[in-house]
Structures are given as C-alpha cells and as structure tokens.
PDB file of N, CA and C in Angstrom:
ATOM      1  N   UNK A   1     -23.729 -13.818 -49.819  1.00  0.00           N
ATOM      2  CA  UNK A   1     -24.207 -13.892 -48.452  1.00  0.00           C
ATOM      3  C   UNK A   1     -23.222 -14.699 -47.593  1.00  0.00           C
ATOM      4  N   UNK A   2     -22.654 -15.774 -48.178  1.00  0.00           N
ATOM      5  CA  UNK A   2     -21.613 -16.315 -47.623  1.00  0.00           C
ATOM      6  C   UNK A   2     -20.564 -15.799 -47.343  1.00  0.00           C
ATOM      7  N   UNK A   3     -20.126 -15.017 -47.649  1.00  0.00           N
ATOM      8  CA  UNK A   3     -19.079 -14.136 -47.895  1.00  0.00           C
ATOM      9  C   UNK A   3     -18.919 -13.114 -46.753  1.00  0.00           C
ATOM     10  N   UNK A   4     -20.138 -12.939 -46.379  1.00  0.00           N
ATOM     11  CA  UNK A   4     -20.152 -11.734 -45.718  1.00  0.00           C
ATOM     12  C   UNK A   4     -20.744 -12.087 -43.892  1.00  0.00           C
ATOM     13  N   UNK A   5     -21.091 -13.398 -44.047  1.00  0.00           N
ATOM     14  CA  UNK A   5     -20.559 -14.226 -43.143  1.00  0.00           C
ATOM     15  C   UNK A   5     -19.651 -14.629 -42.635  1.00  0.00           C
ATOM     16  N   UNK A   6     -19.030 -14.851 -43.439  1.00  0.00           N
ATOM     17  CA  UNK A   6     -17.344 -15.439 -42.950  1.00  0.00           C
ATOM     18  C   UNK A   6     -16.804 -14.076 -42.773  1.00  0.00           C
ATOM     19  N   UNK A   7     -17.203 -12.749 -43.141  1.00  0.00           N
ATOM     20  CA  UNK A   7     -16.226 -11.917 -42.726  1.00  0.00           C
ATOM     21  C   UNK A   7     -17.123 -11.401 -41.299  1.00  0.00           C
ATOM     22  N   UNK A   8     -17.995 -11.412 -40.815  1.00  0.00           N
ATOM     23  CA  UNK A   8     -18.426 -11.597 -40.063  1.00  0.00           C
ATOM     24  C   UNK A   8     -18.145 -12.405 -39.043  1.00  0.00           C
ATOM     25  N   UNK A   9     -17.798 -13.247 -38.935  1.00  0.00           N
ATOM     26  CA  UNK A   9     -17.446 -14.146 -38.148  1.00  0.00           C
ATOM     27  C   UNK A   9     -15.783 -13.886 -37.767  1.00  0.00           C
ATOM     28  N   UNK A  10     -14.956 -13.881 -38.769  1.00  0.00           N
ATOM     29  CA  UNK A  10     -13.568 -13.019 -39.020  1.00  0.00           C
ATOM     30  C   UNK A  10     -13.437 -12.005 -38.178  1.00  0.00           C
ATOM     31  N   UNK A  11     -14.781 -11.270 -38.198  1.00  0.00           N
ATOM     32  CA  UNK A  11     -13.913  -9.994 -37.505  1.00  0.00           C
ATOM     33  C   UNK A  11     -14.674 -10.247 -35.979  1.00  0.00           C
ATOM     34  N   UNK A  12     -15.609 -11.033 -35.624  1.00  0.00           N
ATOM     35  CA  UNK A  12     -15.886 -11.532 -34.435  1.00  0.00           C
ATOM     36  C   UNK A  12     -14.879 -12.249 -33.396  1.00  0.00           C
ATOM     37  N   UNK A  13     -14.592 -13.096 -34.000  1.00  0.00           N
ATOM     38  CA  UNK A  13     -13.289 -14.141 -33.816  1.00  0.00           C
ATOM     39  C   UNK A  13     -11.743 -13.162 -33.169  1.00  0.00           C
ATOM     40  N   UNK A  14     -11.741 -12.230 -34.373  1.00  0.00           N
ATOM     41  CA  UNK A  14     -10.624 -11.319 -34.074  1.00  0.00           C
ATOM     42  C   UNK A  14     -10.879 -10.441 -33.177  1.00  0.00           C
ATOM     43  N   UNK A  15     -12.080  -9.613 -32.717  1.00  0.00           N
ATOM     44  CA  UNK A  15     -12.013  -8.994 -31.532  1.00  0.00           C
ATOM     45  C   UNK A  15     -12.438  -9.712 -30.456  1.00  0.00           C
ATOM     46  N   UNK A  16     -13.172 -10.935 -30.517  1.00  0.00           N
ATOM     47  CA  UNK A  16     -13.115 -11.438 -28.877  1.00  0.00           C
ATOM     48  C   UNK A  16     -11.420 -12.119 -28.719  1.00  0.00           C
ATOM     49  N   UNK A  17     -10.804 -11.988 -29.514  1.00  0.00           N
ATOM     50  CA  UNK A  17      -9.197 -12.458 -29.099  1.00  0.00           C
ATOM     51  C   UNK A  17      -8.244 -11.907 -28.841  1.00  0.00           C
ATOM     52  N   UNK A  18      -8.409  -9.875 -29.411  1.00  0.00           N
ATOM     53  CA  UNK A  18      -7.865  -9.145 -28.619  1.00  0.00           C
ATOM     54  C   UNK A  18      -8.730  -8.568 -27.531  1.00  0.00           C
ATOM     55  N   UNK A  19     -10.240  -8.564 -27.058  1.00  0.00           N
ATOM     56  CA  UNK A  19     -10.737  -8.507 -26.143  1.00  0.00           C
ATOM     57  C   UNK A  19      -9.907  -9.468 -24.752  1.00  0.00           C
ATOM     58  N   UNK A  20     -10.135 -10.782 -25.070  1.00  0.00           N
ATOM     59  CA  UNK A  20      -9.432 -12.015 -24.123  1.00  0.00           C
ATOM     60  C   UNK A  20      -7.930 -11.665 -23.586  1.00  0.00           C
ATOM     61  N   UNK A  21      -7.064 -11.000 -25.041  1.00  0.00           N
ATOM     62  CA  UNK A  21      -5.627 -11.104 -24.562  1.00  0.00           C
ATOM     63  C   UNK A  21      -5.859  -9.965 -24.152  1.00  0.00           C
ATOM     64  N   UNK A  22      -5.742  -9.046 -24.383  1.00  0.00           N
ATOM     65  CA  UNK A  22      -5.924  -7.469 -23.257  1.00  0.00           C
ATOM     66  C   UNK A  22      -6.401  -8.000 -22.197  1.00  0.00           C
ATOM     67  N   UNK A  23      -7.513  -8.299 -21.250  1.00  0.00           N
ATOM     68  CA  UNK A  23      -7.975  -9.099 -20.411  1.00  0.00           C
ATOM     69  C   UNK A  23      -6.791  -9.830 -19.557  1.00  0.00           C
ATOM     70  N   UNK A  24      -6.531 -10.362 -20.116  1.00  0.00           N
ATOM     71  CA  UNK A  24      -5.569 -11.139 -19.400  1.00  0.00           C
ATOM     72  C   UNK A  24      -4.275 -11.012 -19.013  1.00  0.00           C
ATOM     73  N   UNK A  25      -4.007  -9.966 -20.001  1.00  0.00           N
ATOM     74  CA  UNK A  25      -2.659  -8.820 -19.813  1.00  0.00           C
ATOM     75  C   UNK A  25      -2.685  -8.667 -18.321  1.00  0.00           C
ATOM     76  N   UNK A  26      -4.112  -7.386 -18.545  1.00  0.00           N
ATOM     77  CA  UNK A  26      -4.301  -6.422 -17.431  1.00  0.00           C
ATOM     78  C   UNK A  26      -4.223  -7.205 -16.139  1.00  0.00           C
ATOM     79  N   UNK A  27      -5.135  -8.477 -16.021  1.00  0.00           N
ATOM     80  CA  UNK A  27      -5.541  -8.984 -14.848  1.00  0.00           C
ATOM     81  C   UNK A  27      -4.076  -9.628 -14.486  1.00  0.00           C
ATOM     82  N   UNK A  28      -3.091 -10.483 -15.137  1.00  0.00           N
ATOM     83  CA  UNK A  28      -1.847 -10.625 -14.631  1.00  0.00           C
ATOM     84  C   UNK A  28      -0.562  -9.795 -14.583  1.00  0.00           C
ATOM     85  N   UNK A  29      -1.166  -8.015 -15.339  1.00  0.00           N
ATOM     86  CA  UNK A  29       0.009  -7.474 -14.923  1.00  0.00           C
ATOM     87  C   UNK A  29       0.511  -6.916 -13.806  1.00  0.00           C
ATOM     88  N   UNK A  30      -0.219  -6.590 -12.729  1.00  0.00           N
ATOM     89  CA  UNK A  30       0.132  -6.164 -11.396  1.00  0.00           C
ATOM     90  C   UNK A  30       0.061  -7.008 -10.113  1.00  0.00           C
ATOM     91  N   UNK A  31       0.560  -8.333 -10.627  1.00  0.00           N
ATOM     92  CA  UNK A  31       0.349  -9.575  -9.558  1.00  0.00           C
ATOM     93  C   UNK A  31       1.764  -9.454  -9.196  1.00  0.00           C
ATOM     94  N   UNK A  32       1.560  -9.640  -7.469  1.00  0.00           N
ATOM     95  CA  UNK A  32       2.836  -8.912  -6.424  1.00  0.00           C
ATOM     96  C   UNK A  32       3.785 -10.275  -6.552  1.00  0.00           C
ATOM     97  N   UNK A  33       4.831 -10.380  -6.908  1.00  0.00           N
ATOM     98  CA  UNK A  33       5.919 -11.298  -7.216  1.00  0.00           C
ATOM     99  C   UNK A  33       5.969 -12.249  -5.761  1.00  0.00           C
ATOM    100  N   UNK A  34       5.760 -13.468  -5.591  1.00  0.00           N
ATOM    101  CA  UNK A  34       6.356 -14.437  -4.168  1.00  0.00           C
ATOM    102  C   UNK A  34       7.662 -14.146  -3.637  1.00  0.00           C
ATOM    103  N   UNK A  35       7.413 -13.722  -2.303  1.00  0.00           N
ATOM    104  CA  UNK A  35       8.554 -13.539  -1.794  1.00  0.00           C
ATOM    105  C   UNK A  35       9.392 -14.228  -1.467  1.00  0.00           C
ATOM    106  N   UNK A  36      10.769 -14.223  -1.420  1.00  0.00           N
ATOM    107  CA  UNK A  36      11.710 -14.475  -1.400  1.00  0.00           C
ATOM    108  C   UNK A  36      12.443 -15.410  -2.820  1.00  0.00           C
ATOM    109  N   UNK A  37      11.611 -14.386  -4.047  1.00  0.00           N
ATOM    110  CA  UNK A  37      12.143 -14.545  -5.334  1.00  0.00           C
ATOM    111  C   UNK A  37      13.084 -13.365  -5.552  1.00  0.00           C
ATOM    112  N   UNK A  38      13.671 -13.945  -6.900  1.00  0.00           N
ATOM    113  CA  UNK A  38      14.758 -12.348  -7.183  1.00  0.00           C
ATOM    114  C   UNK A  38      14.224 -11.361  -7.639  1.00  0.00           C
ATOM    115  N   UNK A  39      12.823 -11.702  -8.307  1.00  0.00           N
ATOM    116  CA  UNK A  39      12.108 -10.667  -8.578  1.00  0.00           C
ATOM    117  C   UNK A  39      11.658  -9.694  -7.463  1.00  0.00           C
ATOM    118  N   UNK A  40      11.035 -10.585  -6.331  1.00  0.00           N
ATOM    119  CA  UNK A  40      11.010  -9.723  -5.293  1.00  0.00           C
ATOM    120  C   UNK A  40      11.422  -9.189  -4.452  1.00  0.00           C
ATOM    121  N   UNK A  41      12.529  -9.205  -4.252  1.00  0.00           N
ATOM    122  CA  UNK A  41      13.819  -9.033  -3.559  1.00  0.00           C
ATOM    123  C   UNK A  41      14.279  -7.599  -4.711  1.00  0.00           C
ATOM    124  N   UNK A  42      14.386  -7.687  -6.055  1.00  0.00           N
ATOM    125  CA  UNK A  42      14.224  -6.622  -6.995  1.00  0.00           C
ATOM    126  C   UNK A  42      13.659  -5.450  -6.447  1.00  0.00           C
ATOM    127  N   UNK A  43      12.202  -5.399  -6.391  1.00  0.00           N
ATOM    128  CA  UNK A  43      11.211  -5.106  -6.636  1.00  0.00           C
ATOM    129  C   UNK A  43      11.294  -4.112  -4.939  1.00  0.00           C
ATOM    130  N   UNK A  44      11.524  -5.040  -4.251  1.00  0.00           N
ATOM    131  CA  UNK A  44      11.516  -4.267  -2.844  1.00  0.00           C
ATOM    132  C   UNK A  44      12.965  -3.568  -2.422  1.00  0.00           C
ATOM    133  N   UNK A  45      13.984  -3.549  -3.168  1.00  0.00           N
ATOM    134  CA  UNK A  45      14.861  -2.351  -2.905  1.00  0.00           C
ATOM    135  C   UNK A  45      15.079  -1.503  -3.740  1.00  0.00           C
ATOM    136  N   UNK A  46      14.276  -1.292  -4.932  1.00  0.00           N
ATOM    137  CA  UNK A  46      13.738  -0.419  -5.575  1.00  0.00           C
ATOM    138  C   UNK A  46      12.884   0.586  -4.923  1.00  0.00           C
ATOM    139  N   UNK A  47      11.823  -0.134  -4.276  1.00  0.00           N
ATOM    140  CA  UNK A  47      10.968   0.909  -3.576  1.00  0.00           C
ATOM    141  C   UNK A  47      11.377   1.048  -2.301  1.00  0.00           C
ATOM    142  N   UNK A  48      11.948   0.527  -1.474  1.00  0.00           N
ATOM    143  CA  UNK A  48      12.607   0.889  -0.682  1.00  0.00           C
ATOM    144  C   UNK A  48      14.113   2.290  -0.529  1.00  0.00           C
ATOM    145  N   UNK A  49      14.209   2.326  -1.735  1.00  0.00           N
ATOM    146  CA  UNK A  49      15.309   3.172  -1.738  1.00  0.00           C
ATOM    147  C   UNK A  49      14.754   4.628  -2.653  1.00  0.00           C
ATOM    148  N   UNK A  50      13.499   4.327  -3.253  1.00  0.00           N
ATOM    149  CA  UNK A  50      12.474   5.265  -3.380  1.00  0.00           C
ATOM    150  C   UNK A  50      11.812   6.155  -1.984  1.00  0.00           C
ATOM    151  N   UNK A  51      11.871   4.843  -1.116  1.00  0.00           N
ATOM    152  CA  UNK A  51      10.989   5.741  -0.551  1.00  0.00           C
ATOM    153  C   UNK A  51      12.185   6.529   0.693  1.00  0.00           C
ATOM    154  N   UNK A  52      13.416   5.909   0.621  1.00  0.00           N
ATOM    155  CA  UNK A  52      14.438   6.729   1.406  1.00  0.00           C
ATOM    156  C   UNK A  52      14.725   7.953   0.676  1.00  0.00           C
ATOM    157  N   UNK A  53      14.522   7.897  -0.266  1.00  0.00           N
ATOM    158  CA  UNK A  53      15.206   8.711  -1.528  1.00  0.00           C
ATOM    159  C   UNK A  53      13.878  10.311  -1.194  1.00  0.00           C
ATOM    160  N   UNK A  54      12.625   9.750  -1.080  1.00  0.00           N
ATOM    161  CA  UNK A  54      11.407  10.662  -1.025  1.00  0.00           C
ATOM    162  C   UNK A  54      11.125  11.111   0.578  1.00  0.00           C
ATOM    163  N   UNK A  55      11.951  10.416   1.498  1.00  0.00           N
ATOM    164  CA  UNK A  55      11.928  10.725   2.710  1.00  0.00           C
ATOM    165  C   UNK A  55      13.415  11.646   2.956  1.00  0.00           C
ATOM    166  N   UNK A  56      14.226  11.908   2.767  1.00  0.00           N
ATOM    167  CA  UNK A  56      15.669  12.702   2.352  1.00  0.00           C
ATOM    168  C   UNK A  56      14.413  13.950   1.808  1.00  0.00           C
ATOM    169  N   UNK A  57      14.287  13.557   0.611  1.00  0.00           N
ATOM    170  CA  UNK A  57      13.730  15.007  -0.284  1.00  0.00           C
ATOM    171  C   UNK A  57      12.807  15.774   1.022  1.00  0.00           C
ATOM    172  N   UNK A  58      11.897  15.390   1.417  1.00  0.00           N
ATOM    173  CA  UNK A  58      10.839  15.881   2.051  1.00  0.00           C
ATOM    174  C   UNK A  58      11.523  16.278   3.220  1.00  0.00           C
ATOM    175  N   UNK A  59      12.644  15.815   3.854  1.00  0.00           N
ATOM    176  CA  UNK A  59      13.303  16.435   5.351  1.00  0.00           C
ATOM    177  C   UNK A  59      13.571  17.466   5.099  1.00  0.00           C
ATOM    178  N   UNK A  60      14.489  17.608   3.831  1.00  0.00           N
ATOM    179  CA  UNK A  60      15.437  18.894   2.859  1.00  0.00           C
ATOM    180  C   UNK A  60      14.378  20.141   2.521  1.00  0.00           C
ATOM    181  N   UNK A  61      13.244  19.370   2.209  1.00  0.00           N
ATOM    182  CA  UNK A  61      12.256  20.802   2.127  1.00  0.00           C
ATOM    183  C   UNK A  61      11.549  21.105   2.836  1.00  0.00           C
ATOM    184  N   UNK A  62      11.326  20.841   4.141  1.00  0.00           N
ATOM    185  CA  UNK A  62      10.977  20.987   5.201  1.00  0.00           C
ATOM    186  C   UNK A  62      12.150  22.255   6.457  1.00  0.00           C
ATOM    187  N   UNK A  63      13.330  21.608   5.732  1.00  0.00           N
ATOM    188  CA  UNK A  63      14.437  22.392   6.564  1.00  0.00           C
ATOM    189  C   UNK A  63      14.055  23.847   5.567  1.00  0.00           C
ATOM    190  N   UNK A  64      14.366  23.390   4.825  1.00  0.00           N
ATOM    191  CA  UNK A  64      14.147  24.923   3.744  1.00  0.00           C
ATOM    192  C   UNK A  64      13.480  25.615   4.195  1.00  0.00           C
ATOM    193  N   UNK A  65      12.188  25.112   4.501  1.00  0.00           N
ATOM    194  CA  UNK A  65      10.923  25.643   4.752  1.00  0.00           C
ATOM    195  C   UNK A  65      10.924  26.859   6.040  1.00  0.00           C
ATOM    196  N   UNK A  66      11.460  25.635   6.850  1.00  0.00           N
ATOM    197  CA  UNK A  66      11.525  26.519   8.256  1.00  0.00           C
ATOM    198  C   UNK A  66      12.869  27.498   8.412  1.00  0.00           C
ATOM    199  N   UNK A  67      13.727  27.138   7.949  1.00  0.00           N
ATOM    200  CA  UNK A  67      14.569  28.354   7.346  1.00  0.00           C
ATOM    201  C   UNK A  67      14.305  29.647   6.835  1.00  0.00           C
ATOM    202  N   UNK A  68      13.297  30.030   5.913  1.00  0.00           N
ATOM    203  CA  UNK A  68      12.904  30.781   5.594  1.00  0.00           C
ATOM    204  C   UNK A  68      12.375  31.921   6.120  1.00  0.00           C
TER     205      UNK A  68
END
C-alpha cells in the first residue's frame, strides 16, 4: 500500500511540474521585447521588411491583375 502511494504521489508531483513548466513557457513566450533593446530593434526590421516585402508582392499582383 505504501508503495503505491509513493508512486502515486510520483506521478502527481511529475505532472503538476510539467503542467507548471508548460504554463509558464506559454505565458512568457510571446512577451513583446522593451523597446529600444537589440532584441527589439531585431524583431522590428524583420517585420518591417516583411511587411515591405508583402506590400511589393500584393502591388505586383494587382498590376497582373489589371493587366489581364
């Protein structure tokens, strides 16, 4: 009976601790970097040159378009 307690408890222990760390992953993985870090300074000419990059594409198929 003891035995099966402690594994009980074992495997309690072990999923509220990957419950907690998943948890805490999630909740600090999409926290927006302070600006005027290198991360964010990163982060914003990345998407910035995404979104020039997706504004080009969309003119180009638009010309297409009306070309047609």
């Amino acid at each position: 009976m003891n035995g099966l307690y402690s594994l009980a408890r074992f495997l309690t222990y072990s999923l509220a601790g990957t419950v907690v760390r998943k948890g805490w992953n999630w909740l600090t993985e999409d926290v927006d970097p302070i600006p005027g870090t290198e991360e964010f300074d990163s982060e914003y000419y990345q998407v910035k040159e995404k979104y020039i990059r997706l504004t080009k594409k969309k003119e180009e198929y638009e010309a297409y378009r009306k070309s047609r």
